[in-house]
C-alpha atoms as a PDB file:
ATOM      1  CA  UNK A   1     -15.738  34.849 -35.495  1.00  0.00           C
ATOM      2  CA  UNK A   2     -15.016  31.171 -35.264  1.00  0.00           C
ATOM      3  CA  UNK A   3     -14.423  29.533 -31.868  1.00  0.00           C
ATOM      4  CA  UNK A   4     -11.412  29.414 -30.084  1.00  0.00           C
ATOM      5  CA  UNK A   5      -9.509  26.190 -28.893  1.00  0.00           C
ATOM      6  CA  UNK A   6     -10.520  24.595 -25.569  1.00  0.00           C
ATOM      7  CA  UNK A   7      -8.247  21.407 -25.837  1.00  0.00           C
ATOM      8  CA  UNK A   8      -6.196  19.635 -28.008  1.00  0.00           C
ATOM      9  CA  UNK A   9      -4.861  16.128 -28.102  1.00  0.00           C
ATOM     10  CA  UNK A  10      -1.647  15.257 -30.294  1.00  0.00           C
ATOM     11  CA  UNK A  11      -1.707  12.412 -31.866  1.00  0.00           C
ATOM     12  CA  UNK A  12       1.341  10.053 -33.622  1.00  0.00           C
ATOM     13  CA  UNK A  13       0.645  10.997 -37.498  1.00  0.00           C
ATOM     14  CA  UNK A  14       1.114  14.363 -36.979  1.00  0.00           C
ATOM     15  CA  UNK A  15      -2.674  15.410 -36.388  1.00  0.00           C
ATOM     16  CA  UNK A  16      -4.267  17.165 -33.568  1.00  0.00           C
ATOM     17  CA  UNK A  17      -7.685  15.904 -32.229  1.00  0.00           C
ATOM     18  CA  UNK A  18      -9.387  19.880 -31.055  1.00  0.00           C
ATOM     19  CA  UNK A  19     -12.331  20.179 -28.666  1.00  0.00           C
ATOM     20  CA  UNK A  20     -13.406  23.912 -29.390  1.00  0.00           C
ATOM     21  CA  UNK A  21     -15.318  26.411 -26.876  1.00  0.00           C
ATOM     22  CA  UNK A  22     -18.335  25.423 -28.739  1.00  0.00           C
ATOM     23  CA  UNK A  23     -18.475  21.857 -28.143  1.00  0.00           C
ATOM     24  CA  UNK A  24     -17.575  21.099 -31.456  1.00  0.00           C
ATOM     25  CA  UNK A  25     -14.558  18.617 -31.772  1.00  0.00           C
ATOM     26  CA  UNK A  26     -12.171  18.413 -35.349  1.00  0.00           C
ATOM     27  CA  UNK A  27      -9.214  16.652 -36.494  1.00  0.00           C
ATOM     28  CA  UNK A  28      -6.047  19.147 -37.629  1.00  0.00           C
ATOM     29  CA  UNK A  29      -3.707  17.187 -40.197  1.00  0.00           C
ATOM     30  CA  UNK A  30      -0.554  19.241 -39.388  1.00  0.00           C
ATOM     31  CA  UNK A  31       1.339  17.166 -41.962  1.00  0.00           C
ATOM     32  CA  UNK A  32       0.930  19.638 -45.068  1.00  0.00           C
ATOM     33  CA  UNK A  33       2.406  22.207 -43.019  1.00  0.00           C
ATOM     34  CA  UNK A  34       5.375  20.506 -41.932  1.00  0.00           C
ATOM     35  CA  UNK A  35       8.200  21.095 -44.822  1.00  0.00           C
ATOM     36  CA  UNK A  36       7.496  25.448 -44.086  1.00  0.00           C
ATOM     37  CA  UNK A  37       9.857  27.368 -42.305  1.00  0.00           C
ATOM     38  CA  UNK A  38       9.272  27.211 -38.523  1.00  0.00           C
ATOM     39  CA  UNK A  39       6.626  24.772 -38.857  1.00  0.00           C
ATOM     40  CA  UNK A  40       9.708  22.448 -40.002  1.00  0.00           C
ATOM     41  CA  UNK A  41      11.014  21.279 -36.133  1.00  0.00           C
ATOM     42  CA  UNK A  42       7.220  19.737 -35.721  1.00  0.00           C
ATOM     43  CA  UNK A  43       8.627  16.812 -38.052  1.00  0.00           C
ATOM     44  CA  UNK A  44      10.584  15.675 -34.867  1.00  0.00           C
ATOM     45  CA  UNK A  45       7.283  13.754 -33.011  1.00  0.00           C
ATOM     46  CA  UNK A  46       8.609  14.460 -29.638  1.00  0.00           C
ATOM     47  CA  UNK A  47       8.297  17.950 -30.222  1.00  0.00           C
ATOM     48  CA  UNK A  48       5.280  17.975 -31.883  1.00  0.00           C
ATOM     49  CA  UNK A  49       3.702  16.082 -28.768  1.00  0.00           C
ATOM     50  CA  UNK A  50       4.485  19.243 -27.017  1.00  0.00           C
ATOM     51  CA  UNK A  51       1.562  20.970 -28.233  1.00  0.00           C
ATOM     52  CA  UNK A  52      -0.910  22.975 -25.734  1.00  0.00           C
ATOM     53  CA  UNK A  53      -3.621  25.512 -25.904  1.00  0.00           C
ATOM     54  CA  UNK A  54      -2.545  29.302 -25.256  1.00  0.00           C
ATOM     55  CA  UNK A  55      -5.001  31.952 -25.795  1.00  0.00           C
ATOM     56  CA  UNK A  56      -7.577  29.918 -27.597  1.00  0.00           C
ATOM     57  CA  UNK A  57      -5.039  28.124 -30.017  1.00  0.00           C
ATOM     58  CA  UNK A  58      -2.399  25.767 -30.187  1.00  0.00           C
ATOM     59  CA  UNK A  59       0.986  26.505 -29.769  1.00  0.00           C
ATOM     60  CA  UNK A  60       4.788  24.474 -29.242  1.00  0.00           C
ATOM     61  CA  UNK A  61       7.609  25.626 -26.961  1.00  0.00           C
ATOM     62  CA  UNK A  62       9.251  27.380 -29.835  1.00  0.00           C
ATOM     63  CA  UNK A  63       6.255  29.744 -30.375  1.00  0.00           C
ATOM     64  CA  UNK A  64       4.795  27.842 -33.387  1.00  0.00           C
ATOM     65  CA  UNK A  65       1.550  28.450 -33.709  1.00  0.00           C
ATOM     66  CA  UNK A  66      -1.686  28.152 -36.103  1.00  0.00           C
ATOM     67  CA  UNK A  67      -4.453  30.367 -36.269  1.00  0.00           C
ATOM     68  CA  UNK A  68      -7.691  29.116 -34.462  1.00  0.00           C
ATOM     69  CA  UNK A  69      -9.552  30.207 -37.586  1.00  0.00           C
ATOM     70  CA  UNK A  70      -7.646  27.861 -39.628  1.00  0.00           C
ATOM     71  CA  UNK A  71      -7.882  25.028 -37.342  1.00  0.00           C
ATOM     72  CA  UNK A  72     -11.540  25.268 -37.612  1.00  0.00           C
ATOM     73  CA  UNK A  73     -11.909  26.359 -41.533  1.00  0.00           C
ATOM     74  CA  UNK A  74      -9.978  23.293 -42.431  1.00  0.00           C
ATOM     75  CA  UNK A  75     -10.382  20.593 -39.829  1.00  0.00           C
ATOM     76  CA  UNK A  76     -12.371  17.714 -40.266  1.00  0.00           C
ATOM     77  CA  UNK A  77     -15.439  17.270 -37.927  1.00  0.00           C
ATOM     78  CA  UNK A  78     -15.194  14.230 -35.992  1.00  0.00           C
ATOM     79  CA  UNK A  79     -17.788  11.946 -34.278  1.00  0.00           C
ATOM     80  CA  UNK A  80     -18.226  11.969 -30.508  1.00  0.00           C
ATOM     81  CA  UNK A  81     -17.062   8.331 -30.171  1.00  0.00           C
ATOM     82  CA  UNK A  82     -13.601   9.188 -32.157  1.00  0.00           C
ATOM     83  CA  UNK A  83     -12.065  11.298 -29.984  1.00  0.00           C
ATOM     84  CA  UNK A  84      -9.772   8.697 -28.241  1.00  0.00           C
ATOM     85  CA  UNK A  85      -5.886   9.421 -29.080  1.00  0.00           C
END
C-alpha cells in the first residue's frame, strides 16, 4: 500500500505540492484531469485553492477527490528545497 497524504499545498498552475506520511514530498499536475466530469469546477482557481487533506487524500468542498494511490503513482518527486508555493 502506498502512503497516504499528510499535507498538501495548492499552487496557481493547477498543481498540488504533497508531503506524504512517509516523508516523501511530490508534485500532482491536476491539469490533465481538469476537462472530466466533476473534476471540471477545479478549472475555476479559487476553487481549486480550496483543496485539503481528508482521510489521507485530497479533497474540494464539492467532494472531488483523487485517489492517494494515484497521487503517489504519478507525481513527480520533488527536492527538499522546492517545496515553497
Amino acid at each position: 500500500m502506498n502512503p497516504r497524504v499528510k499535507d498538501v499545498f495548492p499552487r496557481k498552475d493547477h498543481t498540488l505540492l504533497i508531503v506524504f506520511k512517509n516523508g516523501e514530498t511530490k508534485l500532482y499536475d491536476c491539469k490533465p484531469i481538469l476537462n472530466f466530469g466533476v473534476f471540471q469546477e477545479l478549472n475555476d482557481l479559487n476553487y481549486f485553492l480550496m483543496v485539503k487533506v481528508e482521510h489521507g487524500t485530497v479533497v474540494w468542498p464539492h467532494e472531488q477527490d483523487i485517489c492517494p494511490d494515484t497521487l503517489y503513482l504519478e507525481g513527480k518527486e520533488v527536492e527538499k528545497e522546492c517545496n515553497a508555493v
